[in-house]
C-alpha atoms as a PDB file:
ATOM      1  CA  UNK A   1      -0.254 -56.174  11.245  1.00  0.00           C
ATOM      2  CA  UNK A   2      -1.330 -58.138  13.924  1.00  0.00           C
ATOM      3  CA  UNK A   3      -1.971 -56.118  17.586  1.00  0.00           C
ATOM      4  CA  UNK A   4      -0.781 -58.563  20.626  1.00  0.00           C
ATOM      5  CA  UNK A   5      -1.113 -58.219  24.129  1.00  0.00           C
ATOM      6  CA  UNK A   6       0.266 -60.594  26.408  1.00  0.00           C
ATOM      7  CA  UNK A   7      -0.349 -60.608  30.071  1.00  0.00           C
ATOM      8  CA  UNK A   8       1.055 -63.077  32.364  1.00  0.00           C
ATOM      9  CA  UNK A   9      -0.463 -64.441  35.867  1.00  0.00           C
ATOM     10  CA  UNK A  10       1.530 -63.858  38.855  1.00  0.00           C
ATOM     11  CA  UNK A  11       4.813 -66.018  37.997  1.00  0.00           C
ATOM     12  CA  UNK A  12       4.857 -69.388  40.320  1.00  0.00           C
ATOM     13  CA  UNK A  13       7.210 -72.050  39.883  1.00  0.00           C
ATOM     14  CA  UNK A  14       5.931 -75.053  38.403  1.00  0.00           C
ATOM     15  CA  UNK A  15       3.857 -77.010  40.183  1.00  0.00           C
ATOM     16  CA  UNK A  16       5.461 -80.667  41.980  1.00  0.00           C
ATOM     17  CA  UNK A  17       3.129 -83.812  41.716  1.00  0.00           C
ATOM     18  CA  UNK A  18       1.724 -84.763  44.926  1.00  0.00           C
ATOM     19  CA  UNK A  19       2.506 -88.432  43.763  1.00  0.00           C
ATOM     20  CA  UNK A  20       5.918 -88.946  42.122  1.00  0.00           C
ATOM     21  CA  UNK A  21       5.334 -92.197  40.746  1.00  0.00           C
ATOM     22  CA  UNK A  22       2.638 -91.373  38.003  1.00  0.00           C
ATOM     23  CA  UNK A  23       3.230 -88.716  35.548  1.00  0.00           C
ATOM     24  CA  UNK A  24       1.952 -85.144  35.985  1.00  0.00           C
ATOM     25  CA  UNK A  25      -1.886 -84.337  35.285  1.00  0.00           C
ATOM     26  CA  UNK A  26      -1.820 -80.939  33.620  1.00  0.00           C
ATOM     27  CA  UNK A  27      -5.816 -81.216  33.404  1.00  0.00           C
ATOM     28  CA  UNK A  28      -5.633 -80.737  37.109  1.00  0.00           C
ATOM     29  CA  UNK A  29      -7.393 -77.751  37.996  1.00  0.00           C
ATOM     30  CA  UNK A  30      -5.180 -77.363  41.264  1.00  0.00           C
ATOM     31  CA  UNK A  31      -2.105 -76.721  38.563  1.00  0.00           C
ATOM     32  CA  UNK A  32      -2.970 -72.490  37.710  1.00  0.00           C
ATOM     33  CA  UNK A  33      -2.420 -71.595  34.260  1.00  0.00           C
ATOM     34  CA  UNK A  34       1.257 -69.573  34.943  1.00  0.00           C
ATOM     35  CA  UNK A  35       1.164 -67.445  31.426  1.00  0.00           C
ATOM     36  CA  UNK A  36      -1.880 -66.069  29.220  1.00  0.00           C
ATOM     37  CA  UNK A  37      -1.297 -64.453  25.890  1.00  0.00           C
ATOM     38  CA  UNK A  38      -4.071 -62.953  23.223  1.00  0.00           C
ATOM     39  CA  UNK A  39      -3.965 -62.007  19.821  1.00  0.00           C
ATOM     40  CA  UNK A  40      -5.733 -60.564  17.197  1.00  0.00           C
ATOM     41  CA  UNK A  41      -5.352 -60.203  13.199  1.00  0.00           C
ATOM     42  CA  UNK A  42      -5.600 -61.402  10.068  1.00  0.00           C
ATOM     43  CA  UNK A  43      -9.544 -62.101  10.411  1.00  0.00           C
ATOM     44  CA  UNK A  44      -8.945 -64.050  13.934  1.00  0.00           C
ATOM     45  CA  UNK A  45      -8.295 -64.218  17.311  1.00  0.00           C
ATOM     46  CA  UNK A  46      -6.481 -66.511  19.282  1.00  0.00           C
ATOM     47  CA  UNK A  47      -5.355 -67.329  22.900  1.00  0.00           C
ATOM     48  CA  UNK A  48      -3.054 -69.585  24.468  1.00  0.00           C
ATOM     49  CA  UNK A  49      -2.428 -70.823  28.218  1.00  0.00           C
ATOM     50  CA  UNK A  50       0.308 -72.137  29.530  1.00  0.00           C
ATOM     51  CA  UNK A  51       0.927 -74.607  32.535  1.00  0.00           C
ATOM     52  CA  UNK A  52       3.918 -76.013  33.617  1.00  0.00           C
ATOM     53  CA  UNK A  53       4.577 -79.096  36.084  1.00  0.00           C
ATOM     54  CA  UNK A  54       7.835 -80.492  37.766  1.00  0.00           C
ATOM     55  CA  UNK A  55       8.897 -83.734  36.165  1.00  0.00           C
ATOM     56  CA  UNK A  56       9.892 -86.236  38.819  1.00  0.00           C
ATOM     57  CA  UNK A  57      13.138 -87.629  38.179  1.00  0.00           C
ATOM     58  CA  UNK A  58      11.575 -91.493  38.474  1.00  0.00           C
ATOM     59  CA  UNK A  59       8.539 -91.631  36.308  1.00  0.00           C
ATOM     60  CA  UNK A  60       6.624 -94.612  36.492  1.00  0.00           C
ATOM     61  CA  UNK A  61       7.478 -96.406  32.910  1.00  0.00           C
ATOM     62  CA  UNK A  62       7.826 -93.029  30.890  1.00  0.00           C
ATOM     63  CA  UNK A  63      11.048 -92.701  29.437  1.00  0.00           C
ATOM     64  CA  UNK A  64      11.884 -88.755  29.174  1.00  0.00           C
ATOM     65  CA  UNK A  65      15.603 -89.105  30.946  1.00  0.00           C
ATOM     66  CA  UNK A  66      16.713 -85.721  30.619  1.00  0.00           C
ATOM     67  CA  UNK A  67      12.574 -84.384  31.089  1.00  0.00           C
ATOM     68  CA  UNK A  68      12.327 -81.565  33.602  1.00  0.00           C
ATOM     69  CA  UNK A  69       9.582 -79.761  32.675  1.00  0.00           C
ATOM     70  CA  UNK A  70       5.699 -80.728  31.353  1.00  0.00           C
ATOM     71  CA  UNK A  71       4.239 -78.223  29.439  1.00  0.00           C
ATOM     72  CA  UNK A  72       0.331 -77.787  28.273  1.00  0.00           C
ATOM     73  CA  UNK A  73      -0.432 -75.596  26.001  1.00  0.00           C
ATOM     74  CA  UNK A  74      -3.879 -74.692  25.247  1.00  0.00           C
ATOM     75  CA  UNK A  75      -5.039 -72.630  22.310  1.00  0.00           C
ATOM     76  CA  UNK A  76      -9.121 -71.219  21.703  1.00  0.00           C
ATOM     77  CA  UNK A  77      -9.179 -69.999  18.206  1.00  0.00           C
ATOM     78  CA  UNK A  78     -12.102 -67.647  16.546  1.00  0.00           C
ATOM     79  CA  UNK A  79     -12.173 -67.160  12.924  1.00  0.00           C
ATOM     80  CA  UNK A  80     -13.988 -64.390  11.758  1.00  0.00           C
ATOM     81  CA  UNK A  81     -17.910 -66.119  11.269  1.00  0.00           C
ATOM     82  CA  UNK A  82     -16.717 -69.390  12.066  1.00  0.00           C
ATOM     83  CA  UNK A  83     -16.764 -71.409  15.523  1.00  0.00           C
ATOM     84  CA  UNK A  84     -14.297 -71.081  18.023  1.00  0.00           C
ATOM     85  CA  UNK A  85     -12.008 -74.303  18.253  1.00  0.00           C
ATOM     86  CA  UNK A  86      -9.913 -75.124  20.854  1.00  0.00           C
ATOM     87  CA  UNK A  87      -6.546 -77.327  20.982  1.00  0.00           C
ATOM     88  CA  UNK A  88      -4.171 -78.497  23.863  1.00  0.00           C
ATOM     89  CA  UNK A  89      -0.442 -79.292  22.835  1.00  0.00           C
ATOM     90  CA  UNK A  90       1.534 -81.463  24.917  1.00  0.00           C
ATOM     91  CA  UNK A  91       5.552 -81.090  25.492  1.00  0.00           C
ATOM     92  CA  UNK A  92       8.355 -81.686  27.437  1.00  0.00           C
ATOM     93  CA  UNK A  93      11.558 -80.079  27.901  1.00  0.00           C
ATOM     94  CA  UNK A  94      15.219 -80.680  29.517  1.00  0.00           C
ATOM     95  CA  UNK A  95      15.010 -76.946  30.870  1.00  0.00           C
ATOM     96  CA  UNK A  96      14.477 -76.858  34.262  1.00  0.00           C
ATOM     97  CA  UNK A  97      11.998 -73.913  35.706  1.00  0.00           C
ATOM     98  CA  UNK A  98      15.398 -71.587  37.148  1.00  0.00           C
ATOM     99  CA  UNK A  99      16.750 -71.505  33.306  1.00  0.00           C
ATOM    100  CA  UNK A 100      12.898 -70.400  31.835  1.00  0.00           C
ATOM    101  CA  UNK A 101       9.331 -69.160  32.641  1.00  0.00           C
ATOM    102  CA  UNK A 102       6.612 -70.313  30.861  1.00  0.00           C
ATOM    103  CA  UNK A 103       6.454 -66.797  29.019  1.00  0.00           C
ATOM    104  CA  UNK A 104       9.966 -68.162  27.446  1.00  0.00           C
ATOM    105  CA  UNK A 105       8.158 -71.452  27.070  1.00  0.00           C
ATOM    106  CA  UNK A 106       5.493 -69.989  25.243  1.00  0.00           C
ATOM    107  CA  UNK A 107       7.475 -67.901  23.272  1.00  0.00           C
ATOM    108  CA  UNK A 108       9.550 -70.513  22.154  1.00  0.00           C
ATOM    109  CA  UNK A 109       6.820 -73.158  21.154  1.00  0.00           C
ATOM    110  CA  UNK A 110       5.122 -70.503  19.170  1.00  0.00           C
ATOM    111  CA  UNK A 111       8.339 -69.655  17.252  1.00  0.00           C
ATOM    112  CA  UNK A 112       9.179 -73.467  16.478  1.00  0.00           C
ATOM    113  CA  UNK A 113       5.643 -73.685  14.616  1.00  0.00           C
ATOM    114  CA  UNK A 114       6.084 -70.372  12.892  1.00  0.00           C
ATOM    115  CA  UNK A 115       9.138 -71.896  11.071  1.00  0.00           C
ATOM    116  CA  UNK A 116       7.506 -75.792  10.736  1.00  0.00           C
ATOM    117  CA  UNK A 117       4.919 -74.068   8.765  1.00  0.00           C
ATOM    118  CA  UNK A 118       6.812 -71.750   6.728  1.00  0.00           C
ATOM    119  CA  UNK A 119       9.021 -74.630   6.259  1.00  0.00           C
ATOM    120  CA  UNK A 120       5.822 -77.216   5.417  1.00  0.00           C
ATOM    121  CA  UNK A 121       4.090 -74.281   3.235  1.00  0.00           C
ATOM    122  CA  UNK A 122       7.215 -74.263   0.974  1.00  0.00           C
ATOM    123  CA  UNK A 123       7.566 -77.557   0.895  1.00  0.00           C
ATOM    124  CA  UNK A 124       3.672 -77.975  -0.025  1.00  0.00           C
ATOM    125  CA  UNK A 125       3.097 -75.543  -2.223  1.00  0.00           C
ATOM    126  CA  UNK A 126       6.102 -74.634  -4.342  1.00  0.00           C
ATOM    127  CA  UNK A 127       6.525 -78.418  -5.071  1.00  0.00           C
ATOM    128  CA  UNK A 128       3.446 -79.964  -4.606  1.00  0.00           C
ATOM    129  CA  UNK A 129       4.831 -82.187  -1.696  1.00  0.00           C
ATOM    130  CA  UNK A 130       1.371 -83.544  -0.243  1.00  0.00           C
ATOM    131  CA  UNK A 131       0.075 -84.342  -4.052  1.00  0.00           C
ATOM    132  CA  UNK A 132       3.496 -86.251  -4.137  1.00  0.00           C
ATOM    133  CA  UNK A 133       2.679 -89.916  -5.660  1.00  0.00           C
ATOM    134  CA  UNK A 134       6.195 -91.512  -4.318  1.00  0.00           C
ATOM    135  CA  UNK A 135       4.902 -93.643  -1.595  1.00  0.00           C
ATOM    136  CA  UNK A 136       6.958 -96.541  -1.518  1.00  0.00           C
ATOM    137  CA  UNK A 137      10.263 -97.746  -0.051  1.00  0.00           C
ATOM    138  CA  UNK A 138      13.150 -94.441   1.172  1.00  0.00           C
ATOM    139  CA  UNK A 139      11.596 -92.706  -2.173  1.00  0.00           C
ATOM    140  CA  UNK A 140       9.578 -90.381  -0.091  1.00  0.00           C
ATOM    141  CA  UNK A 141      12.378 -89.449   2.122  1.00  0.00           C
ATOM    142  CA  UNK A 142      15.080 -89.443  -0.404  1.00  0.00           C
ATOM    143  CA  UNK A 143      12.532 -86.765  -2.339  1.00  0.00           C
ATOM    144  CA  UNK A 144      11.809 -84.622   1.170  1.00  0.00           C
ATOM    145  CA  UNK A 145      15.501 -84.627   1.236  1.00  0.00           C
ATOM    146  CA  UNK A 146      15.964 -83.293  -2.640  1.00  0.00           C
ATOM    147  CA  UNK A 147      13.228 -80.877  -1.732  1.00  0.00           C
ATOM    148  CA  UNK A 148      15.101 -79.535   1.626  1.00  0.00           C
ATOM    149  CA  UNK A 149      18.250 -79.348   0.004  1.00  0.00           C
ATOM    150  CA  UNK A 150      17.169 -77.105  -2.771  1.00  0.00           C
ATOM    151  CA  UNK A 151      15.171 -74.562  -0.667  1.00  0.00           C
ATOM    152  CA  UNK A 152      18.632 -74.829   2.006  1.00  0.00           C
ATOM    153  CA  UNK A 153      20.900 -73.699  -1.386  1.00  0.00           C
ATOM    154  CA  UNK A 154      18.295 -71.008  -2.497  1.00  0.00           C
ATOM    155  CA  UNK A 155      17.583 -69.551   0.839  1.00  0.00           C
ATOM    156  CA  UNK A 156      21.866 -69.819   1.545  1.00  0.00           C
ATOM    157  CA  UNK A 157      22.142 -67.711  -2.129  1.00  0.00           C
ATOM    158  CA  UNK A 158      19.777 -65.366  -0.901  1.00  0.00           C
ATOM    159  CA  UNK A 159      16.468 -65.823  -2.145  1.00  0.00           C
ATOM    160  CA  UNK A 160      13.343 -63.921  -0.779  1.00  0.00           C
ATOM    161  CA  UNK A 161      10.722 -66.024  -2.646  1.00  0.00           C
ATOM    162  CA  UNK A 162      11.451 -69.725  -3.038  1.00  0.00           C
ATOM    163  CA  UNK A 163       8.553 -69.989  -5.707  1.00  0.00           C
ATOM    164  CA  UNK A 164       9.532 -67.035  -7.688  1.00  0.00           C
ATOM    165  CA  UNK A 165      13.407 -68.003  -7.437  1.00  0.00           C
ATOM    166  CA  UNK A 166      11.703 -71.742  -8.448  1.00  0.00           C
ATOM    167  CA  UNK A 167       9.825 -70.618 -11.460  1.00  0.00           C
ATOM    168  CA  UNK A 168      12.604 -68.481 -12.911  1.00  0.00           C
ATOM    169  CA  UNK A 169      14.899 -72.073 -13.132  1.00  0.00           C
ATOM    170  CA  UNK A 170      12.045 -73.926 -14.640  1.00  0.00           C
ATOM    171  CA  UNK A 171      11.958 -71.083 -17.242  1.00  0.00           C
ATOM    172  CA  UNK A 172      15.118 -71.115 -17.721  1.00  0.00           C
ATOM    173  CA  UNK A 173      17.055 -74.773 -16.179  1.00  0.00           C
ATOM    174  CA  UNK A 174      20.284 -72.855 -17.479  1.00  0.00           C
ATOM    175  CA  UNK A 175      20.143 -70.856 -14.354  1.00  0.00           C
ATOM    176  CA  UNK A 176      20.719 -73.929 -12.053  1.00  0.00           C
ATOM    177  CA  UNK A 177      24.146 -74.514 -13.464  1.00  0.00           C
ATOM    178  CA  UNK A 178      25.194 -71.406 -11.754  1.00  0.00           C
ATOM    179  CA  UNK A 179      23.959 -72.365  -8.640  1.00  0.00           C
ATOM    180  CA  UNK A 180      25.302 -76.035  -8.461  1.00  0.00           C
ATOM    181  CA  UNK A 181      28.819 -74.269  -9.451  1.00  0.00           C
ATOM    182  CA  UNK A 182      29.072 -75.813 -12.918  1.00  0.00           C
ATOM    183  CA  UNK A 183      30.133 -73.347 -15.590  1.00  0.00           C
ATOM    184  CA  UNK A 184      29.248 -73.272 -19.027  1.00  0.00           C
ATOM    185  CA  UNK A 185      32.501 -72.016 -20.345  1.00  0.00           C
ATOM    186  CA  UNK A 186      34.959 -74.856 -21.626  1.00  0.00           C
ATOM    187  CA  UNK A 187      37.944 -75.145 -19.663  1.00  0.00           C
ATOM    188  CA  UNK A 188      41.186 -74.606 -21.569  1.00  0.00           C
ATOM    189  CA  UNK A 189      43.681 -75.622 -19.105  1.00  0.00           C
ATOM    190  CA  UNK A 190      45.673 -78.904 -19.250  1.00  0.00           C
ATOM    191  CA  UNK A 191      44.416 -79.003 -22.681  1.00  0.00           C
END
């Protein structure tokens, strides 16, 4: 089980661009990093900064219309006997600073990749979606779609493991008619 700690710097609203006609530099070292946290597990550690920066309502030829908020988040990562890499991630948000901090920011960003990669590791390695040869045309959508659907209708009917729940119908393809509601059993009425 990963240990966390979290601390946060003292909380200042976000910072306004001197200049309202270009588009806010988060690389600006005048902008302070507003939220720090650390963790550590699973043979790594990792910490991520967050700044946050005012979004002037006219912005110079960049069309965010509902944008309040630019958001940087940087990440340093240290695998166990590897390098350290580091990453900044780019966003922006219709929240303005009064409705969240950039602890709530952070929190939330985090949380929306936790569920892209469960939701990508599923995809990838229960059914092989990146060895996929469909490349042409809708076909590769059209299959993403087939492949969404059924982990939607096994994760709706309960299913813990996606690949174990996967495998069992490929054992056994009878087991799908239950789940796509067709019965096996003839139907005697209006016969």
């Amino acid at each position: 089980m990963p240990t966390a700690s979290a601390y946060a710097h003292a909380a200042s609203p976000p910072a306004e661009p001197a200049d309202t006609s270009t588009p806010p530099n988060l690389e600006d070292p005048d902008i302070p990093v507003q939220h720090t946290a650390s963790t550590t597990g699973h043979g790594r550690r990792e910490s991520r900064s967050i700044k946050t920066c005012a979004v002037p309502d006219e912005l110079g030829g960049i069309s965010f219309p509902h944008g309040r908020l630019a958001i940087r988040v940087h990440r340093r990562r240290k695998q166990t006997g590897q390098r350290e890499t580091r990453e900044s991630l780019y966003a922006v948000t219709s929240l303005d600073a009064h409705q969240t901090g950039p602890a709530g920011l952070a929190t939330a960003i985090r949380g929306h990749w936790g569920i892209e990669n469960s939701s990508h590791h599923i995809r990838d390695v229960t059914f092989a979606e990146d060895a996929s040869t469909v490349h042409t045309g809708t076909a590769p959508r059209a299959m993403a779609t087939l492949r969404n659907l059924a982990i939607g209708v096994l994760k709706t009917l309960g299913s813990d493991n996606i690949a174990k729940t996967t495998r069992a119908i490929r054992n056994e393809p009878e087991r799908a008619l239950h789940i796509l509601g067709i019965t096996t059993e003839p139907d005697t009425y209006g016969t």
